[in-house]
C-alpha atoms as a PDB file:
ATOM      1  CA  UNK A   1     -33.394  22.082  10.057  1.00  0.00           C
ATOM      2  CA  UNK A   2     -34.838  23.952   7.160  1.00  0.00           C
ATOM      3  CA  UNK A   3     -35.597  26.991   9.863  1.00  0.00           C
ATOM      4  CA  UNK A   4     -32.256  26.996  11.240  1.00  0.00           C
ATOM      5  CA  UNK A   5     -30.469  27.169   7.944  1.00  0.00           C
ATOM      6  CA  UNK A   6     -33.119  29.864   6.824  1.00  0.00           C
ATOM      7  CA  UNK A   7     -32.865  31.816   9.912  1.00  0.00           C
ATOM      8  CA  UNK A   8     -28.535  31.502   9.416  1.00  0.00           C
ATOM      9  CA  UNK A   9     -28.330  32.557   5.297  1.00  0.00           C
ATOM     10  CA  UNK A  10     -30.885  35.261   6.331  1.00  0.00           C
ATOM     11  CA  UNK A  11     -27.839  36.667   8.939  1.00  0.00           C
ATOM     12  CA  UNK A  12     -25.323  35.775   6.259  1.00  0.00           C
ATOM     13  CA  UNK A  13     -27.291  38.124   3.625  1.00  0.00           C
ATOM     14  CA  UNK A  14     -27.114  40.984   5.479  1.00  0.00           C
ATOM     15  CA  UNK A  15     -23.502  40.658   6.078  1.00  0.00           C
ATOM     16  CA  UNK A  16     -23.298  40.198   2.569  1.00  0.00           C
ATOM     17  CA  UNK A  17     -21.112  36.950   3.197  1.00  0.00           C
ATOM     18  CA  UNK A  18     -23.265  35.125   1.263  1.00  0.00           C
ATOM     19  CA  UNK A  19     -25.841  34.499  -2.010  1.00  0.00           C
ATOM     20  CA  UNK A  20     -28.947  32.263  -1.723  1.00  0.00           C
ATOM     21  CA  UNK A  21     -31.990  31.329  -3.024  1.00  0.00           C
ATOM     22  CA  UNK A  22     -34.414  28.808  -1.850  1.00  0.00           C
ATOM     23  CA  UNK A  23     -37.418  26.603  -4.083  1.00  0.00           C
ATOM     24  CA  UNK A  24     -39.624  25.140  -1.997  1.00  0.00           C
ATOM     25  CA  UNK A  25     -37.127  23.285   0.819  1.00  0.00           C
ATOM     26  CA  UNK A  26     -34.171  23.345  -1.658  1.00  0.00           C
ATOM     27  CA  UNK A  27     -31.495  26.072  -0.721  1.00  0.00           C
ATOM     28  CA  UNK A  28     -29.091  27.380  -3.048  1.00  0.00           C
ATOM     29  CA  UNK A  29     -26.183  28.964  -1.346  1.00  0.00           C
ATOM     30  CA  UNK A  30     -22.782  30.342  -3.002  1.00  0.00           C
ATOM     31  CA  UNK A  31     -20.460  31.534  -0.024  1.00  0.00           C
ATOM     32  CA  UNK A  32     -18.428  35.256  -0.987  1.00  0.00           C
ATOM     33  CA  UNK A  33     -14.522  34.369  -0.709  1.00  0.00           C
ATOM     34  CA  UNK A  34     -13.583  36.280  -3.853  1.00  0.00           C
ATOM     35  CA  UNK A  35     -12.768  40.138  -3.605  1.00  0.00           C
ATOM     36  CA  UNK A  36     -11.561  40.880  -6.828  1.00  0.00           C
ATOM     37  CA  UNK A  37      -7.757  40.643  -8.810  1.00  0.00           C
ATOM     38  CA  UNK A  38      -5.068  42.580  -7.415  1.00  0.00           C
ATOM     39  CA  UNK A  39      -3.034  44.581 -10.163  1.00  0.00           C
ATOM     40  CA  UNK A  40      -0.682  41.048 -10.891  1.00  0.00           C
ATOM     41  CA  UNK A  41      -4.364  39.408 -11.581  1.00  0.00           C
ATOM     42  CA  UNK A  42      -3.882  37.624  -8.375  1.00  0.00           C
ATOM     43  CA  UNK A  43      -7.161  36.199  -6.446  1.00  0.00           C
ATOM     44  CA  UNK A  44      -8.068  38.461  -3.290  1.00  0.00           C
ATOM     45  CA  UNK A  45      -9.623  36.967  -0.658  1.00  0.00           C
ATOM     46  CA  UNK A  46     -11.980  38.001   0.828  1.00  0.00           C
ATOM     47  CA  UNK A  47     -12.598  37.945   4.656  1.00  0.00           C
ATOM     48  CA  UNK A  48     -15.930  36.929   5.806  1.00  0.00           C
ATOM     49  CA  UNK A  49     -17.966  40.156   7.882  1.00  0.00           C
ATOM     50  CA  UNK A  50     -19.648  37.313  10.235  1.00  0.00           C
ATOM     51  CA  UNK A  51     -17.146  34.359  10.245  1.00  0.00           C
ATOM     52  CA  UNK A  52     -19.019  33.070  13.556  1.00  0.00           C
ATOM     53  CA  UNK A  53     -22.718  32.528  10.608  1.00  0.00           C
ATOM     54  CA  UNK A  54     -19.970  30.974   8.551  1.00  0.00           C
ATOM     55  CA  UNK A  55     -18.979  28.493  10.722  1.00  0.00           C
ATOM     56  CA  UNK A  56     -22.435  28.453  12.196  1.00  0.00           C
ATOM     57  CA  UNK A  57     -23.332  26.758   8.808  1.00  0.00           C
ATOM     58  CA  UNK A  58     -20.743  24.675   8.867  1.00  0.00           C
ATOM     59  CA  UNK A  59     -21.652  23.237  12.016  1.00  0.00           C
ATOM     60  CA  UNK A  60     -25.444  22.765  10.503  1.00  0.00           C
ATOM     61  CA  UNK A  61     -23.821  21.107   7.260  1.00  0.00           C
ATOM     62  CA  UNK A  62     -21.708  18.906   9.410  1.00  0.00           C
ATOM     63  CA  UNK A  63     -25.343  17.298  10.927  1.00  0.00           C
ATOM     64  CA  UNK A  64     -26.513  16.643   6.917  1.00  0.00           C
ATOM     65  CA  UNK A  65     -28.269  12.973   6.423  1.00  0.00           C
ATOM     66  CA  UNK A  66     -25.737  12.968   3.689  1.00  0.00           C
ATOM     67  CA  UNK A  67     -23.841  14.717   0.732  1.00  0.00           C
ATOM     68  CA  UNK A  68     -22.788  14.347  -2.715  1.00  0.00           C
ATOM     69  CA  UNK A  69     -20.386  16.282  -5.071  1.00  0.00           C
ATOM     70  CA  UNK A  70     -17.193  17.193  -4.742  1.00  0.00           C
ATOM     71  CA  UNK A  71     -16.976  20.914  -6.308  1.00  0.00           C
ATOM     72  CA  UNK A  72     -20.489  22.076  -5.642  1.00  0.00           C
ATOM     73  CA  UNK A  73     -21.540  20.013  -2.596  1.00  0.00           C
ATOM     74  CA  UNK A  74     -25.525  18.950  -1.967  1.00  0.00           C
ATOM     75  CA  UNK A  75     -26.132  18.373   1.938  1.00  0.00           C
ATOM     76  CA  UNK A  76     -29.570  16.621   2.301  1.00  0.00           C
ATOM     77  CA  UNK A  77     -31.941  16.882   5.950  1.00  0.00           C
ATOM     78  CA  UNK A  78     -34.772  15.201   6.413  1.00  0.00           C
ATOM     79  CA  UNK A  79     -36.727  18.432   5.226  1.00  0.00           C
ATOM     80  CA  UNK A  80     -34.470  20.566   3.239  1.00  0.00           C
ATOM     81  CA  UNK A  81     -31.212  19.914   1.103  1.00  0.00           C
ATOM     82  CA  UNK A  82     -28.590  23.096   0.277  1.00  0.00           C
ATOM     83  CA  UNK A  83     -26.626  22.746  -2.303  1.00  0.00           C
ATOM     84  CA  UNK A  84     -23.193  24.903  -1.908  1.00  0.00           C
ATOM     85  CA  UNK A  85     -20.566  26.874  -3.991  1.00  0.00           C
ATOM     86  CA  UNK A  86     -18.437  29.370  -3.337  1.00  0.00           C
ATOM     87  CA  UNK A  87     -17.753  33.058  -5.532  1.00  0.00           C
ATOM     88  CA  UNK A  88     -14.060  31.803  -5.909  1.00  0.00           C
ATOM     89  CA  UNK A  89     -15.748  28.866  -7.901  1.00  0.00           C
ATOM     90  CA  UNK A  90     -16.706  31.419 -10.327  1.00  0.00           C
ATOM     91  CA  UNK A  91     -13.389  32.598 -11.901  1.00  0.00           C
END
């Protein structure tokens, strides 16, 4: 799994729809859903470039071993875990 979920954050990088890091076979992933404050300091959205990668991951995360957390969510495979947050988490 850990080359599929390399070969999809790589893809998800260059779309710039998402943030990640690995050490050794643990991924670090934060997902870019936050564009900014509109001029009432509102959240903007912001839409994914490559929502098919997004859900692409989603589909991967869905096969997980397991999972734990409830804001920043750990998946764990049998040779990899990714650990995942989102930009909006940030504010």
């Amino acid at each position: 799994m850990f080359e599929t979920i390399y070969t999809i954050l790589t893809r998800l990088a260059t779309s710039g729809d998402a943030d990640w890091s690995v050490d050794g076979n643990a991924f670090r992933v934060d997902l870019n859903d936050f564009d900014g404050f509109d001029d009432d300091w509102s959240e903007i959205d912001r839409e994914y470039e490559d929502p098919d990668m997004v859900e692409a991951l989603m589909e991967v995360l869905d096969q997980a071993n397991d999972s734990d957390g409830d804001f920043y969510e750990t998946f764990f495979f049998d040779d990899c875990t990714l650990k995942l947050g989102y930009t909006s988490y940030d504010i």
